[in-house]
Protein backbone atom coordinates (compact mmCIF):
# COMPACT_ATOMS: atom_id res chain seq x y z
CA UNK A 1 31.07 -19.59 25.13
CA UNK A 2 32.43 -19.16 21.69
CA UNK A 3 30.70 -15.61 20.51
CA UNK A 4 28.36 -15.30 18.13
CA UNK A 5 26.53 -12.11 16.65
CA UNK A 6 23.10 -13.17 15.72
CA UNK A 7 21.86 -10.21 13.32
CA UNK A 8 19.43 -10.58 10.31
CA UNK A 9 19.13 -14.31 9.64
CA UNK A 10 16.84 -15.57 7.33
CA UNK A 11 15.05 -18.71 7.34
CA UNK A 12 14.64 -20.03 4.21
CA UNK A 13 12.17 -22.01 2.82
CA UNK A 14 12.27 -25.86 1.91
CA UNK A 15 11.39 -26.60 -1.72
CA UNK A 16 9.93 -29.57 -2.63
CA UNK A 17 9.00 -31.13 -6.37
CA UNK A 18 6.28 -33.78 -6.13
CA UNK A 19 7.50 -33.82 -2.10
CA UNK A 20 10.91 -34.61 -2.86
CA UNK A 21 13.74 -31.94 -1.42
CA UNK A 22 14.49 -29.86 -4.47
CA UNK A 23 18.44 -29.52 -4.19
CA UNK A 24 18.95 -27.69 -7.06
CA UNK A 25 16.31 -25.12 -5.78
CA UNK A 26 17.30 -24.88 -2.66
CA UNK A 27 20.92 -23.79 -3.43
CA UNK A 28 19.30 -21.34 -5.12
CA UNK A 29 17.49 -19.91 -2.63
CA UNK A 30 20.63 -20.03 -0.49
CA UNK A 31 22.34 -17.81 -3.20
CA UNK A 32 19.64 -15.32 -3.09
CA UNK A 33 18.99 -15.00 0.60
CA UNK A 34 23.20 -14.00 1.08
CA UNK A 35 22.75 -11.72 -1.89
CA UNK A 36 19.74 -10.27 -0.44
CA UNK A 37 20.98 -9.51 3.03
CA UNK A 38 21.54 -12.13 5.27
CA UNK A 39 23.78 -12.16 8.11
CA UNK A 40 23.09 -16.12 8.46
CA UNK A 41 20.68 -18.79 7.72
CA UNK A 42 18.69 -20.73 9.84
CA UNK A 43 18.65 -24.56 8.96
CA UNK A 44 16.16 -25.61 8.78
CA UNK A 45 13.03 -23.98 10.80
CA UNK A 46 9.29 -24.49 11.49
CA UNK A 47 9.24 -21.82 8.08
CA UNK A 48 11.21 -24.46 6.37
CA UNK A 49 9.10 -26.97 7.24
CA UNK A 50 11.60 -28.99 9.89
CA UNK A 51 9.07 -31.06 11.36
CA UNK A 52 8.32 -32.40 8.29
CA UNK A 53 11.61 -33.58 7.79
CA UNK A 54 12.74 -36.40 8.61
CA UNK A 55 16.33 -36.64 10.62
CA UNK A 56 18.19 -37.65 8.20
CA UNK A 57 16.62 -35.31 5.57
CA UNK A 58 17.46 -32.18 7.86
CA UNK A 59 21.21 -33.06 8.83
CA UNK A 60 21.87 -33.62 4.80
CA UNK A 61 20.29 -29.71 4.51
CA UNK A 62 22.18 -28.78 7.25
CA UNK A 63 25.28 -29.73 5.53
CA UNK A 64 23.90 -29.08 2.07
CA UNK A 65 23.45 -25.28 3.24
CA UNK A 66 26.86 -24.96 4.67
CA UNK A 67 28.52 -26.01 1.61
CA UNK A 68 27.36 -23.90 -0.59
CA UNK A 69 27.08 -20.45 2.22
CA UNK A 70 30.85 -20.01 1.82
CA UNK A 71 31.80 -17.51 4.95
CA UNK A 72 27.89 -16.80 5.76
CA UNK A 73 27.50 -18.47 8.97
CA UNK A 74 24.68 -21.25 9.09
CA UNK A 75 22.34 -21.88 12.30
CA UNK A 76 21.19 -25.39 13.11
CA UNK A 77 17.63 -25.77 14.21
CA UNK A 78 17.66 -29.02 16.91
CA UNK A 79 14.29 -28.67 18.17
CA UNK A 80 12.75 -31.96 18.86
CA UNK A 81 10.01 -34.16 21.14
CA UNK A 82 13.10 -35.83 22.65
CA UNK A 83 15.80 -34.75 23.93
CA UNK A 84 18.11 -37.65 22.65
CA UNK A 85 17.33 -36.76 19.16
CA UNK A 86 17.69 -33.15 19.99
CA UNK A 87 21.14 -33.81 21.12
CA UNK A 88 21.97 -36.17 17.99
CA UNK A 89 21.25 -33.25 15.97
CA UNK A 90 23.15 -30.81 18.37
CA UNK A 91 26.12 -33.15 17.61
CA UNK A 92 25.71 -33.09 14.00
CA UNK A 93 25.58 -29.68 13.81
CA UNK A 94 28.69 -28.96 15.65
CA UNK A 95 30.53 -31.83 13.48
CA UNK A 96 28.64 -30.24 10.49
CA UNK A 97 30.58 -26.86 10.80
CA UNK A 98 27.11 -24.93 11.87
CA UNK A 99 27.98 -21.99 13.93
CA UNK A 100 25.17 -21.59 16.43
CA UNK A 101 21.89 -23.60 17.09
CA UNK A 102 18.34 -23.08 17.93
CA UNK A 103 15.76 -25.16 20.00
CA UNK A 104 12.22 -25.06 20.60
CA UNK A 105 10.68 -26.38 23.60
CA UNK A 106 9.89 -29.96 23.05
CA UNK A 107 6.66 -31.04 20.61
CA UNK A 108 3.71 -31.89 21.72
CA UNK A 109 4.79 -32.85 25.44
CA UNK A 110 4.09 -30.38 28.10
CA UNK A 111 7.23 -30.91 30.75
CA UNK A 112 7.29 -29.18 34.02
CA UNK A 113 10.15 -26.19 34.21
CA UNK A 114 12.86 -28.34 35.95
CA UNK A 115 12.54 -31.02 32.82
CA UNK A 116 12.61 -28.22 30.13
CA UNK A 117 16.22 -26.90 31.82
CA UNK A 118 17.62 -29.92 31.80
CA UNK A 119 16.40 -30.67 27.74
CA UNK A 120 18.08 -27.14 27.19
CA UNK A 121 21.25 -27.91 28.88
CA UNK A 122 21.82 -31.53 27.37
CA UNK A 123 21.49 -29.86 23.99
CA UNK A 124 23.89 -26.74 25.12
CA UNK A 125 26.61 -28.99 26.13
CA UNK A 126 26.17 -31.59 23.73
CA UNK A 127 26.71 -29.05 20.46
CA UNK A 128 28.76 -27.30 22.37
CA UNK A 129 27.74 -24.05 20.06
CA UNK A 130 25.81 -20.98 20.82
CA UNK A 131 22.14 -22.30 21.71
CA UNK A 132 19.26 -19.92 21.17
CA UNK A 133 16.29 -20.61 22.88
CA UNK A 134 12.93 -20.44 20.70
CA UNK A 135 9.88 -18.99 22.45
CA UNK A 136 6.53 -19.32 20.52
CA UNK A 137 3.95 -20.59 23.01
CA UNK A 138 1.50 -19.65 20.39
CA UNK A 139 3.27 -22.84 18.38
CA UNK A 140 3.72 -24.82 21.11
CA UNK A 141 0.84 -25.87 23.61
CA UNK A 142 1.50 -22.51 25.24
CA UNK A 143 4.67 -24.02 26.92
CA UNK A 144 6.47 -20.76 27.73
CA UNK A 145 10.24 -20.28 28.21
CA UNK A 146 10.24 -18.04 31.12
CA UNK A 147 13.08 -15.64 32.61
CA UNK A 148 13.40 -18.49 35.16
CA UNK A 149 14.42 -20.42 33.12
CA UNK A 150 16.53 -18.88 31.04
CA UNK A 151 18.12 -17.61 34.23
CA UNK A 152 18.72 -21.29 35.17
CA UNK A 153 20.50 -21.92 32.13
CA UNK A 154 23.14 -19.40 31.97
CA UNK A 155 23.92 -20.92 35.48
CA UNK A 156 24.58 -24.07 34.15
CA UNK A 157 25.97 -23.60 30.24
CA UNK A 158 28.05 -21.46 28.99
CA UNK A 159 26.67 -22.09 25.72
CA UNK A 160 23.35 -20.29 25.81
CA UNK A 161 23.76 -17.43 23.29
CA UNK A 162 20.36 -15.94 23.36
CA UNK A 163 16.66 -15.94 23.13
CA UNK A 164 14.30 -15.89 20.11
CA UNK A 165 10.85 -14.35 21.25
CA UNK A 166 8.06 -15.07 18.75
CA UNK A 167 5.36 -14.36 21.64
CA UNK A 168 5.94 -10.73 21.15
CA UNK A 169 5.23 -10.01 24.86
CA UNK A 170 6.77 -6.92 25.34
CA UNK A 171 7.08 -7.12 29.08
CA UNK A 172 8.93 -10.41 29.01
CA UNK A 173 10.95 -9.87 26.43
CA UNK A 174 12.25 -6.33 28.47
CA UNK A 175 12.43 -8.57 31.92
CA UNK A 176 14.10 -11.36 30.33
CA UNK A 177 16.93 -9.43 28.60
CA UNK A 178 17.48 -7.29 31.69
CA UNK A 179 17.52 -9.92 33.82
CA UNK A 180 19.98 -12.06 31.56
CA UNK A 181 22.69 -9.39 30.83
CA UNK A 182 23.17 -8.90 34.13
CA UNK A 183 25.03 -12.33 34.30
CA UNK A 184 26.18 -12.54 30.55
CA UNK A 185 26.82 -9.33 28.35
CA UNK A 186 26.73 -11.43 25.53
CA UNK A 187 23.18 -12.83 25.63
CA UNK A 188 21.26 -11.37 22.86
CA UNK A 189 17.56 -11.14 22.73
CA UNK A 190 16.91 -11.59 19.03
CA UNK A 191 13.13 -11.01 17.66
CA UNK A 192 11.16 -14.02 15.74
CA UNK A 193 8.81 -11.67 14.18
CA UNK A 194 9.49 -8.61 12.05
CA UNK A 195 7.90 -6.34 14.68
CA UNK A 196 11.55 -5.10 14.85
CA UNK A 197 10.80 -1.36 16.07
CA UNK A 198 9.10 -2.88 18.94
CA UNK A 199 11.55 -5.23 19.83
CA UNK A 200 14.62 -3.28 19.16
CA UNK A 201 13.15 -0.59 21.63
CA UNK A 202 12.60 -3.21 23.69
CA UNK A 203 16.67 -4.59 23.83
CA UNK A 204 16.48 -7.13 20.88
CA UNK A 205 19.80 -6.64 18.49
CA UNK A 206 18.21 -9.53 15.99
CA UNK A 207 15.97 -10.76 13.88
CA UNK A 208 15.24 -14.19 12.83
CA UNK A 209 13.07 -13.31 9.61
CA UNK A 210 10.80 -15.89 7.77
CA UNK A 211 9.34 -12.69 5.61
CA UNK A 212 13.23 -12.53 3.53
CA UNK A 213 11.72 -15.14 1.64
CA UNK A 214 9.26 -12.67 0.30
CA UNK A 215 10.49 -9.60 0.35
CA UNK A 216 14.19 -9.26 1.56
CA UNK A 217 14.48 -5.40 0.24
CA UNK A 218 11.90 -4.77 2.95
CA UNK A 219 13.60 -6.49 5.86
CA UNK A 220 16.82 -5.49 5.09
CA UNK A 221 15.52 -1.95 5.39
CA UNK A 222 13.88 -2.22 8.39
CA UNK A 223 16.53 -4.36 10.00
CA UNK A 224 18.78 -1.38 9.23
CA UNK A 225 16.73 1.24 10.65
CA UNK A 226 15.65 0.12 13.79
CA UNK A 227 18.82 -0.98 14.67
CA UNK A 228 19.93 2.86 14.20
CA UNK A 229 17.34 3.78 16.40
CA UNK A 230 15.59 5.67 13.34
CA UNK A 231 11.76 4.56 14.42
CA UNK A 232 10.61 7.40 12.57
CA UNK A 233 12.28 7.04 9.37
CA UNK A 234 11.23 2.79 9.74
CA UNK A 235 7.58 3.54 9.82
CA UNK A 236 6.23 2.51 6.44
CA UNK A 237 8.60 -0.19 6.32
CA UNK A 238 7.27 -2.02 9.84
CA UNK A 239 3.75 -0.72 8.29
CA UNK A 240 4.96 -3.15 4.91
CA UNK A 241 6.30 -6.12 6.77
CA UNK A 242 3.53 -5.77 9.54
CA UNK A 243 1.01 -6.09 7.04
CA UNK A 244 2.45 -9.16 5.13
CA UNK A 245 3.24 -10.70 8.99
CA UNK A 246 -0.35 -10.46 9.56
CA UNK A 247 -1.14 -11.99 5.82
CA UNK A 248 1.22 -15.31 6.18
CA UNK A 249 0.50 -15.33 9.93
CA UNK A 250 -3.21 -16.38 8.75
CA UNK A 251 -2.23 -18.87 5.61
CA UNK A 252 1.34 -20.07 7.15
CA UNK A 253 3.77 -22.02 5.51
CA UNK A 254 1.98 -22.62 2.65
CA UNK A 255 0.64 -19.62 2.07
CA UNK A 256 4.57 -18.03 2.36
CA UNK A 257 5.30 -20.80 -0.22
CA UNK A 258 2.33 -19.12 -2.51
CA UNK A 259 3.86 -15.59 -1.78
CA UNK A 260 7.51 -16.99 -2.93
CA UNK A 261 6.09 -18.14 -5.88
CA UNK A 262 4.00 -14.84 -6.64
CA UNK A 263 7.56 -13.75 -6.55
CA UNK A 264 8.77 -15.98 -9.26
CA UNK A 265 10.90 -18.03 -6.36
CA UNK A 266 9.16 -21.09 -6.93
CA UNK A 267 9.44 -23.64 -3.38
CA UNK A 268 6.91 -26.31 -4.76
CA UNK A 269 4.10 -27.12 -2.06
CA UNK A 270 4.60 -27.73 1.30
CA UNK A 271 4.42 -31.25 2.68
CA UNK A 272 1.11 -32.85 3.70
CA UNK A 273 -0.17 -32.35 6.18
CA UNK A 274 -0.06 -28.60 5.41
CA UNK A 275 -2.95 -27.91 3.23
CA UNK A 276 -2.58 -27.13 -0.62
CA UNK A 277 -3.13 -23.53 -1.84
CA UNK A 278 -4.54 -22.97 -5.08
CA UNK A 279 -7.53 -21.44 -7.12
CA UNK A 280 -9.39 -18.39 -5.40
CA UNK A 281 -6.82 -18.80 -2.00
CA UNK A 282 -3.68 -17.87 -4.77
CA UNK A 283 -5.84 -15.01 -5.57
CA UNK A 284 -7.09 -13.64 -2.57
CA UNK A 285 -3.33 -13.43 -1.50
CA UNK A 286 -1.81 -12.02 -4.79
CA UNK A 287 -4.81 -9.33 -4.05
CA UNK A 288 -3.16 -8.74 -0.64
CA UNK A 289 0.18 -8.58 -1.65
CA UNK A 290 -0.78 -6.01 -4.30
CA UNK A 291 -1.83 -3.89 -1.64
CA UNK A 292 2.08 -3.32 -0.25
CA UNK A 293 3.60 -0.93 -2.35
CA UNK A 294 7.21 -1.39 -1.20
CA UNK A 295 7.06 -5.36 -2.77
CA UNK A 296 6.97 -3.25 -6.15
CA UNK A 297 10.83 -2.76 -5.63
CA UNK A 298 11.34 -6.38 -4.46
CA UNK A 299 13.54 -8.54 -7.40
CA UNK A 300 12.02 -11.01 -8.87
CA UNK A 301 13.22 -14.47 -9.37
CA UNK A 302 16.59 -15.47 -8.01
């Protein structure tokens, strides 16, 4: 497998004017997320609204966002129902210049183990790029991707580069990552939440981070820390970016979007069928967001 370091990516948002992809906005935000700390981007996720996207819409992102990166490497999200699109985007991405991908289990369907191994591994070899596995059962029917499985995997692919554990079940995420680097030192186990003192104690070196759309400064900080093994000195940032996890956890995408533009990092509403946020749901969350004192040091703008 080619290596690959996953450390703090971000996963930008997708702005939209009047529901159209806001290109000019967008290569803003990629600007300000490499300024702002990140170690790569993730193209396009659930955060940016992927599975609102339509195909073609997310490979010309895709190659949109590694244009204008420069030497910031760019992660492909593939997820997909079927596994032939999933590899279609797989290919693109390698052709694209992406330097890793990421895959959910498939939407909506529920397929037995032995079916989700074999949707992993035709993506793997068909990108041929580092493949990290996404694990939200929470998002996802409560289809889990177990140890098993990713145990299966690295038997088969060389390319499977890690997983990304949104579940935050601390007992898998120690099994699986014990059980996985005994067969590949370079698996990572790379958190999807920014519970990073937890899941750097618990063998994560990563951090996929939707909350760098809102307050980068933050992240960065507690990226650094925990990785240093300095739990104490992290405390009131995981306090911070626990807090506004909990906050966007409730409103989602579109609530993140209000939170960007509370920011003055304007992403336009999210697609429909995500609900529109305005009037008293705008306030209760600028009332929220008031209440973290560290977004006080955040930048504004782009």
């Amino acid at each position: 497998m080619t290596k690959f370091h996953f450390g703090l990516v971000h996963a930008p948002l997708t702005p939209f004017v009047e529901g159209k992809i806001d290109l000019a906005t967008f290569e803003k935000a990629i600007a300000f997320h490499i300024a702002n700390g990140a170690e790569g981007l993730a193209i396009q996720t659930h955060t940016g609204e992927s599975v609102s996207l339509p195909v073609g819409e997310r490979k010309m992102l895709l190659e949109f966002a590694i244009s204008k990166a420069g030497k910031v490497p760019v992660i492909a999200n593939v997820s997909e129902a079927g596994t032939g699109i999933a590899c279609d985007l797989a290919e693109h991405a390698r052709k694209a210049g992406a330097a890793a991908m990421i895959a959910s289990v498939p939407y909506y369907w529920t397929p037995p183990e032995s079916m989700l191994i074999e949707h992993f591994c035709a993506i793997a070899e068909t990108g041929q790029l580092p493949l990290y596995l996404y694990n939200a059962p929470g998002e996802m029917n409560n289809v889990k991707i177990k140890t098993s499985i990713v145990m299966a995997l690295l038997a088969k692919t060389k390319y499977l580069g890690g997983l990304i554990d949104v579940s935050m079940d601390w007992q898998f995420m120690i099994e699986v990552i014990a059980d996985a680097s005994r067969v590949s030192e370079d698996f990572q186990l790379i958190s999807g939440t920014e519970y990073m003192i937890s899941a750097h104690a618990t063998g994560a070196t990563g951090m996929l981070s939707p909350l760098a759309n809102i307050a980068p400064g933050l992240i960065r900080k507690l990226y650094d820390l925990a990785s240093q093994e300095k739990y104490k000195e992290a405390h009131d940032a995981q306090v911070d970016a626990a807090y506004l996890f909990r906050l966007f956890d409730e409103y989602g995408v579109s609530g993140l979007k209000v939170g960007a533009k509370l920011m003055a990092r304007d992403c336009g509403q999210a697609r429909p069928p995500l609900p529109v946020m305005d009037g008293a749901v705008v306030d209760d969350i600028a009332r929220e967001m008031n209440k973290v004192a560290s977004l006080a040091q955040e930048k504004r703008g782009w």
